[in-house]
PDB file of N, CA and C in Angstrom:
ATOM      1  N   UNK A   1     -16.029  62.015 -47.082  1.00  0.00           N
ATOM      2  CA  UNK A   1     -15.620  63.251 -46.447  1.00  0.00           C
ATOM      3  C   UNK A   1     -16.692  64.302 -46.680  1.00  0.00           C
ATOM      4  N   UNK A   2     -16.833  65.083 -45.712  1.00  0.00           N
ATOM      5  CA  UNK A   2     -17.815  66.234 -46.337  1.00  0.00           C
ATOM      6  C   UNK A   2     -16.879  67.476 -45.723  1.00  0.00           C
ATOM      7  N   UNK A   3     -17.793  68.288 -46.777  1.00  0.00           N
ATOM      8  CA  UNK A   3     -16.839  69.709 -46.897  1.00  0.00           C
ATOM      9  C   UNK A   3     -17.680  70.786 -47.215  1.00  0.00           C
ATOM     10  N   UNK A   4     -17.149  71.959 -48.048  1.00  0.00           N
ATOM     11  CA  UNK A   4     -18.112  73.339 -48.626  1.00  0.00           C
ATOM     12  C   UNK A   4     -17.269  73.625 -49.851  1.00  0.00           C
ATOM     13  N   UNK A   5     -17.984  74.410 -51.085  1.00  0.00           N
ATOM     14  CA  UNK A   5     -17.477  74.310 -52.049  1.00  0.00           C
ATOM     15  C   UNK A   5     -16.649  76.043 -52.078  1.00  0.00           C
ATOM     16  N   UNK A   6     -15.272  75.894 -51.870  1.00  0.00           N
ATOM     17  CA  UNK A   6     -14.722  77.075 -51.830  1.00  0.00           C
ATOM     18  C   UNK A   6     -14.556  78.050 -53.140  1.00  0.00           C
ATOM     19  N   UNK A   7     -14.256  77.302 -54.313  1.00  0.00           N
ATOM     20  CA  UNK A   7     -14.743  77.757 -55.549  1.00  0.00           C
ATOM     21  C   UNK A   7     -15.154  77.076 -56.301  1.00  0.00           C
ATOM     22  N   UNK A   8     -15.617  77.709 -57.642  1.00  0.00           N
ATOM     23  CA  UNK A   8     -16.003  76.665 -59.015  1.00  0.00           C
ATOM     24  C   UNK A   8     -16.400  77.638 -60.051  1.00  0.00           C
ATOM     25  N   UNK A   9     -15.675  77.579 -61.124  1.00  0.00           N
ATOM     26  CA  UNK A   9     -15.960  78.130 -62.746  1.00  0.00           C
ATOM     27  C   UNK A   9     -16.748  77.189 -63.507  1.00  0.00           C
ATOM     28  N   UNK A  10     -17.894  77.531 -63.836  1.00  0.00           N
ATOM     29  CA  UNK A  10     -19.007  76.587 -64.561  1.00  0.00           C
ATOM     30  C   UNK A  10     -18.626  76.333 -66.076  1.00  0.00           C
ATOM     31  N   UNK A  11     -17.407  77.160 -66.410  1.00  0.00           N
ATOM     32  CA  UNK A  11     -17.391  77.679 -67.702  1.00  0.00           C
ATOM     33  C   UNK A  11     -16.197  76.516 -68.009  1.00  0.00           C
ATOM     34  N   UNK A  12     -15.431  76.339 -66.824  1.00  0.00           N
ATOM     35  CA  UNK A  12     -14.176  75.459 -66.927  1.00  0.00           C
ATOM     36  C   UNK A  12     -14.192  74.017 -66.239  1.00  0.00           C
ATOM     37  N   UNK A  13     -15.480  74.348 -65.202  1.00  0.00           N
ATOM     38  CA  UNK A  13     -15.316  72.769 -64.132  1.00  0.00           C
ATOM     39  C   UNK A  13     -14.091  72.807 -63.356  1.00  0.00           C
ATOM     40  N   UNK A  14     -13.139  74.052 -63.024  1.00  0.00           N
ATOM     41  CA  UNK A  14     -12.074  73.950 -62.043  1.00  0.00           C
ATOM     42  C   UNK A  14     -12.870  74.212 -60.625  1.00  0.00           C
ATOM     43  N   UNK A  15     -12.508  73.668 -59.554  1.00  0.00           N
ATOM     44  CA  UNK A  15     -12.806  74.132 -58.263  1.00  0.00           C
ATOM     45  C   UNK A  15     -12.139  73.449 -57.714  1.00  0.00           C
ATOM     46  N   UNK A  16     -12.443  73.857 -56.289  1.00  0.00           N
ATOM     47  CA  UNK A  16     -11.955  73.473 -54.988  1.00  0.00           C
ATOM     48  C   UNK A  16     -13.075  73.073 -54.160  1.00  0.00           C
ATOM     49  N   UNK A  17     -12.811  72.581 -52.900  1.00  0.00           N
ATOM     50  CA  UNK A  17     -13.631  72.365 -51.862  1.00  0.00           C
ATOM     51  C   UNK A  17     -12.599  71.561 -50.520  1.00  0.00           C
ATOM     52  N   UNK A  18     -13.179  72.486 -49.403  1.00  0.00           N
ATOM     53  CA  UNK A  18     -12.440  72.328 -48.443  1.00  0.00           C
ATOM     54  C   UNK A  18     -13.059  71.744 -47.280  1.00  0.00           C
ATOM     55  N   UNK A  19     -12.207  70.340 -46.685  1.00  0.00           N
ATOM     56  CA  UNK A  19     -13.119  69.503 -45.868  1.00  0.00           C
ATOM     57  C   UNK A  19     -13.304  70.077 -44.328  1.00  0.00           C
ATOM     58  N   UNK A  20     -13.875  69.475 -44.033  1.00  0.00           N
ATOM     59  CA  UNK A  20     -14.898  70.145 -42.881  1.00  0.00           C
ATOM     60  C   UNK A  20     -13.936  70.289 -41.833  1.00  0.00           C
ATOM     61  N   UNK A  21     -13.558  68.614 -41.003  1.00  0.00           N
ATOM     62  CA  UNK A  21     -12.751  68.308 -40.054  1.00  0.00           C
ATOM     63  C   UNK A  21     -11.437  69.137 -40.226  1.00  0.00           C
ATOM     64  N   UNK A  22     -10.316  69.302 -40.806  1.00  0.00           N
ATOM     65  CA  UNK A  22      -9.345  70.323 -40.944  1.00  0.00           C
ATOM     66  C   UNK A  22      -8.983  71.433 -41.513  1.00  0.00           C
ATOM     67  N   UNK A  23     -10.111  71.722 -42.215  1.00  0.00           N
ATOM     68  CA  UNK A  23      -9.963  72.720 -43.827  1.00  0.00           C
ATOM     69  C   UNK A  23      -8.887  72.522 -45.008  1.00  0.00           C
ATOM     70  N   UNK A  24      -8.373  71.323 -45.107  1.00  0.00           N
ATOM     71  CA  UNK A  24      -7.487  70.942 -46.273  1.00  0.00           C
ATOM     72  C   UNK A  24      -8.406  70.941 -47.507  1.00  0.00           C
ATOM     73  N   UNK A  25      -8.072  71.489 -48.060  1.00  0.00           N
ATOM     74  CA  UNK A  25      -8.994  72.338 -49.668  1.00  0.00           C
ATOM     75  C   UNK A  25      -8.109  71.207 -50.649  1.00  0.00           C
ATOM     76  N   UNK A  26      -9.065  70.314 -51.273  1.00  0.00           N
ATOM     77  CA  UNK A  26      -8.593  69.756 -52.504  1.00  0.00           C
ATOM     78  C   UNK A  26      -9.030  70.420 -53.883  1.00  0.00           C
ATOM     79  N   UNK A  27      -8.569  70.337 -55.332  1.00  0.00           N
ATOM     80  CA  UNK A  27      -9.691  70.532 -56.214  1.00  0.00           C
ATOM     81  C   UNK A  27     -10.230  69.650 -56.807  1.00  0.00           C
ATOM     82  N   UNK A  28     -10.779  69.991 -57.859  1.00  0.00           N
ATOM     83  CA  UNK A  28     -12.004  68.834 -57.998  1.00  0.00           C
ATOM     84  C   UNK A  28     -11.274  68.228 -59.169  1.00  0.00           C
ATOM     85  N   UNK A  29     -11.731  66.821 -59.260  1.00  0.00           N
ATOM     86  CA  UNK A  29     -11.314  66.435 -60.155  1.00  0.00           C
ATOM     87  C   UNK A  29     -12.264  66.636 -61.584  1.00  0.00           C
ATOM     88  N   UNK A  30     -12.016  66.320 -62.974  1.00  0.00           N
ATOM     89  CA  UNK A  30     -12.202  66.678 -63.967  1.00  0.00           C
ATOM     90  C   UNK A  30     -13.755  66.119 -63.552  1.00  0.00           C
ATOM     91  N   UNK A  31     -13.841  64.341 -63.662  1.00  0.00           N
ATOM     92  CA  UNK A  31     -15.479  64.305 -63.238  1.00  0.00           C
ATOM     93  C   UNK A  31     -15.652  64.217 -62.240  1.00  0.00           C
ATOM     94  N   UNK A  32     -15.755  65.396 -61.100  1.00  0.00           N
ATOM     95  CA  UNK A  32     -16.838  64.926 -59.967  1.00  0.00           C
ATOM     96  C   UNK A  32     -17.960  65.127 -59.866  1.00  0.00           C
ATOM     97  N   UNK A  33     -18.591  65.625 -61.363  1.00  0.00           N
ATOM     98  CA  UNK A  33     -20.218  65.776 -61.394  1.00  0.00           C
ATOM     99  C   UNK A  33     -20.074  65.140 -62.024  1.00  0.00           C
ATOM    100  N   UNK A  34     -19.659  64.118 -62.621  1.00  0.00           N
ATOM    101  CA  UNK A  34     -20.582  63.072 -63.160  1.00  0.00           C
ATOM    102  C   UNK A  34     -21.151  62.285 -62.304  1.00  0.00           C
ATOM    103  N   UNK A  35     -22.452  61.585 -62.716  1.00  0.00           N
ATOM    104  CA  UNK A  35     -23.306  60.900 -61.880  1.00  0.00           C
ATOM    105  C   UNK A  35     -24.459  61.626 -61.093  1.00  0.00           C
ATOM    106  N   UNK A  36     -23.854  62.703 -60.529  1.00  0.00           N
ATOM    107  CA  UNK A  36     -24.376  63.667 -59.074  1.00  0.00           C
ATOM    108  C   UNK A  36     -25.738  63.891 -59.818  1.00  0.00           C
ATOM    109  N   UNK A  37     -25.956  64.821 -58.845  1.00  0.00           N
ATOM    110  CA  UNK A  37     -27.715  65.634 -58.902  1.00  0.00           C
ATOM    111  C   UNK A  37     -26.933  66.926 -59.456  1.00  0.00           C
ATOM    112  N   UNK A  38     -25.819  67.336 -59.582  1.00  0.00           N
ATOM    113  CA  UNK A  38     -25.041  68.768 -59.667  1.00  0.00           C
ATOM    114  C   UNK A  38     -25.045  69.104 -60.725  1.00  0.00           C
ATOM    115  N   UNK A  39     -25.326  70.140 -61.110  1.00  0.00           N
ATOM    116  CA  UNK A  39     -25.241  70.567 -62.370  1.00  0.00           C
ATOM    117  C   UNK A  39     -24.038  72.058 -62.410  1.00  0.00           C
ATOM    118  N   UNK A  40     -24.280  72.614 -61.263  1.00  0.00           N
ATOM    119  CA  UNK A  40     -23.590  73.894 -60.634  1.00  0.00           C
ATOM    120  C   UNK A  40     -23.008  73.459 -59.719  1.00  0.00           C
ATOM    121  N   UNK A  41     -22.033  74.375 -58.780  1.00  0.00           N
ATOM    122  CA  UNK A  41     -22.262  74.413 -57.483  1.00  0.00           C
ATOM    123  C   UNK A  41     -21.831  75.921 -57.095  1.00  0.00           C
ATOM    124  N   UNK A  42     -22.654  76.325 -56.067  1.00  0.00           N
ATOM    125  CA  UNK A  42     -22.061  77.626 -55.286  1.00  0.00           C
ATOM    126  C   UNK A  42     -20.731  77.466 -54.389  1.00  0.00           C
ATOM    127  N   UNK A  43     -20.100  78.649 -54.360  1.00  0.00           N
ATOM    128  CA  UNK A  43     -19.193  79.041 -53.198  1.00  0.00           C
ATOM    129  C   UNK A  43     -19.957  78.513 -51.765  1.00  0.00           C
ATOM    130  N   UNK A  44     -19.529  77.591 -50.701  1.00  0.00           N
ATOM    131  CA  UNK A  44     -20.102  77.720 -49.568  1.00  0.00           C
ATOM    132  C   UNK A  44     -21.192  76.542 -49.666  1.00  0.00           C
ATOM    133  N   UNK A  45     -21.473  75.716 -50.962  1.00  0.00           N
ATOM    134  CA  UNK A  45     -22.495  74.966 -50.690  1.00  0.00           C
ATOM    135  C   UNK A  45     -21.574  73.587 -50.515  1.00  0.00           C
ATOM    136  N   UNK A  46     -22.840  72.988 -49.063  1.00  0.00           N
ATOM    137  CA  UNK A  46     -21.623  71.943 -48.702  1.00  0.00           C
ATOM    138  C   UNK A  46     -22.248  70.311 -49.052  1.00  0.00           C
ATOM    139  N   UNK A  47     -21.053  69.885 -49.137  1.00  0.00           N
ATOM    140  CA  UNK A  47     -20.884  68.298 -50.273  1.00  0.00           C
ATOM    141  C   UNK A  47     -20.613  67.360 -49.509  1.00  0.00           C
ATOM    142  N   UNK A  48     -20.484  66.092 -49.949  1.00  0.00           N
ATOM    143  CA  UNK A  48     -20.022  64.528 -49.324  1.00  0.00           C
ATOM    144  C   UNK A  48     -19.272  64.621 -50.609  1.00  0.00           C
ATOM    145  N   UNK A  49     -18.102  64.005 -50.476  1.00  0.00           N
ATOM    146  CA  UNK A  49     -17.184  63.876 -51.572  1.00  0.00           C
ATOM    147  C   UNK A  49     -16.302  62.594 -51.392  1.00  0.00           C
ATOM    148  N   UNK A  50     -16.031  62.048 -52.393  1.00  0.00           N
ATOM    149  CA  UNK A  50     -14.333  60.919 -52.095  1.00  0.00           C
ATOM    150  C   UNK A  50     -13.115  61.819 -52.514  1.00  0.00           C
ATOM    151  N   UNK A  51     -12.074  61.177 -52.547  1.00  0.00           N
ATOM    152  CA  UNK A  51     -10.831  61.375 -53.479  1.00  0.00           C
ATOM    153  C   UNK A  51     -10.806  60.340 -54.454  1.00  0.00           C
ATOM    154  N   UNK A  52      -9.710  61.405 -55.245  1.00  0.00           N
ATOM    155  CA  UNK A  52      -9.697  60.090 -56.419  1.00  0.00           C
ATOM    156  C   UNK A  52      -8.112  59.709 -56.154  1.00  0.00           C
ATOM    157  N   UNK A  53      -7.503  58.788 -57.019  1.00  0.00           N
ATOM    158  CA  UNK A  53      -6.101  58.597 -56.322  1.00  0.00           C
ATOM    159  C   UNK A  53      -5.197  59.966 -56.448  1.00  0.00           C
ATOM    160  N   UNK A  54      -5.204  60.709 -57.151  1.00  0.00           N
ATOM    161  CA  UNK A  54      -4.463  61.371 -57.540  1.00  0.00           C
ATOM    162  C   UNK A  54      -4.905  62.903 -56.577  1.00  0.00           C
ATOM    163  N   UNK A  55      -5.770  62.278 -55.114  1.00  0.00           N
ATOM    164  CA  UNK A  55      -6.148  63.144 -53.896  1.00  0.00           C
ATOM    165  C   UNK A  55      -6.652  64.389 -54.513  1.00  0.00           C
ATOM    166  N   UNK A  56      -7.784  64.201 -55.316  1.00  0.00           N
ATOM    167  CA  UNK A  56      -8.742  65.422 -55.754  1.00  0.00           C
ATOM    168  C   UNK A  56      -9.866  64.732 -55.546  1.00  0.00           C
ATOM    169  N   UNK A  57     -10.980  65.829 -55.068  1.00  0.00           N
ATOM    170  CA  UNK A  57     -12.382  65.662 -54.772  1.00  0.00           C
ATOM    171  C   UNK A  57     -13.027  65.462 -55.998  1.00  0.00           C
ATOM    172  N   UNK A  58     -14.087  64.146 -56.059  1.00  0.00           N
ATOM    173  CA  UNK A  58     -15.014  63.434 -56.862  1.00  0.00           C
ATOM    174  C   UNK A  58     -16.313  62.881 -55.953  1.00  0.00           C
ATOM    175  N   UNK A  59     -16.837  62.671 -56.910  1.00  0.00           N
ATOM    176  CA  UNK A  59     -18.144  62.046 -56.695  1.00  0.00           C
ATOM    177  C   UNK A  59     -19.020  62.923 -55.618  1.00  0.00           C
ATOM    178  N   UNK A  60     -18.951  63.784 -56.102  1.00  0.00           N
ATOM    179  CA  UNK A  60     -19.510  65.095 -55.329  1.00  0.00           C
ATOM    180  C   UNK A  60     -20.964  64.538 -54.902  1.00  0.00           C
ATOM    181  N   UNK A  61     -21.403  64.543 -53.841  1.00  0.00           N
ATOM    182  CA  UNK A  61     -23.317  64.140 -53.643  1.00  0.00           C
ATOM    183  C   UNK A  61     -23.397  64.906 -52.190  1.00  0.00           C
ATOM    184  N   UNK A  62     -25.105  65.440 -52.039  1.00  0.00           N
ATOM    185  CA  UNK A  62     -25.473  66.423 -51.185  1.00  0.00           C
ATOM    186  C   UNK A  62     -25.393  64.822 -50.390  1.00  0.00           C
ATOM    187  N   UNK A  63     -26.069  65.211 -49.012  1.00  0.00           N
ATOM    188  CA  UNK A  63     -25.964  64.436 -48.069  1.00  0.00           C
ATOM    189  C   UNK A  63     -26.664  64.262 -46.870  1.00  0.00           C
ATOM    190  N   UNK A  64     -27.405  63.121 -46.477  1.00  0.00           N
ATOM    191  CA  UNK A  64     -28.738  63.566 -45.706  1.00  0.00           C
ATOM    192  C   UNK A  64     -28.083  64.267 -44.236  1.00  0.00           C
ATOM    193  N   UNK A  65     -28.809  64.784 -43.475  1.00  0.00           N
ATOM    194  CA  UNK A  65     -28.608  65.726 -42.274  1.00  0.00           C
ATOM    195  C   UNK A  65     -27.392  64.731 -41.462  1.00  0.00           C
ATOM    196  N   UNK A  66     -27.755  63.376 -41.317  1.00  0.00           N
ATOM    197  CA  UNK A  66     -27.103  62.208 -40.841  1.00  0.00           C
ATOM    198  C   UNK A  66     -25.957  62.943 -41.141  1.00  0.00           C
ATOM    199  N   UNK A  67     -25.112  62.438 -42.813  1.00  0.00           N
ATOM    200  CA  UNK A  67     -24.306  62.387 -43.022  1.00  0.00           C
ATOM    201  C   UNK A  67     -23.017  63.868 -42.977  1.00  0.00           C
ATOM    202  N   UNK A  68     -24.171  64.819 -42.642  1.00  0.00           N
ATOM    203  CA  UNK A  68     -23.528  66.146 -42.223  1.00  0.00           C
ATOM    204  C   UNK A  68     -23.645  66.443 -40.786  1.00  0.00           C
ATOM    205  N   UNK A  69     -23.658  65.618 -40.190  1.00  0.00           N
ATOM    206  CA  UNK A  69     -24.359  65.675 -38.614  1.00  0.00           C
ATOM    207  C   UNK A  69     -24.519  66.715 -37.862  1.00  0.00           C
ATOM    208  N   UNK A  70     -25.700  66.818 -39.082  1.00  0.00           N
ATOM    209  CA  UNK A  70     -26.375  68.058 -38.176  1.00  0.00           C
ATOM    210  C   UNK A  70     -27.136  68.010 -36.360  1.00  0.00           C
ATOM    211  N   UNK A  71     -26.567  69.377 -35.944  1.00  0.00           N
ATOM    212  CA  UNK A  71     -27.423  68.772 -34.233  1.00  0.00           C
ATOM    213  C   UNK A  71     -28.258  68.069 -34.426  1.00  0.00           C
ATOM    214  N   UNK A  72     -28.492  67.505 -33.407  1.00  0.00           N
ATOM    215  CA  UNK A  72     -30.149  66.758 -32.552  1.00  0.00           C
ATOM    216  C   UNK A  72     -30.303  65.985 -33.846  1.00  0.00           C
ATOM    217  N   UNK A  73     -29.553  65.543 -34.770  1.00  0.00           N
ATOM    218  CA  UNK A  73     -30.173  64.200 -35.497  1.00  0.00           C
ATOM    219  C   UNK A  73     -28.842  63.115 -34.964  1.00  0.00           C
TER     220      UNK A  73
END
């Protein structure tokens, strides 16, 4: 799924992020930076994400233009 990161406390690791196609805002789960390139994330910066079962966003990773389909690619 890809989405944008609607919030995030660096201090706590709580956030949200809301997917692209409907705007249904999950939060994140405890690790979805583990693994990633992420160390932060901003308000508004946008992600490829899964769910985990318990339907919270993980495995947070940026995503080539493809996978955000951006125009004309």
């Amino acid at each position: 799924m890809q989405g944008v990161i609607k919030s995030f406390d660096p201090s706590t690791g709580d956030g949200s992020v809301m997917r692209d196609t409907d705007l249904s805002e999950y939060d994140l789960a405890a690790d979805a930076l583990e693994g990633s390139i992420f160390r932060m994330l901003r308000q508004g910066q946008r992600v490829v994400f899964t769910l985990d079962d318990d339907g919270r966003a993980t495995a947070l990773r940026l995503g080539s233009e493809r996978d955000m389909e951006t125009p004309g690619t």
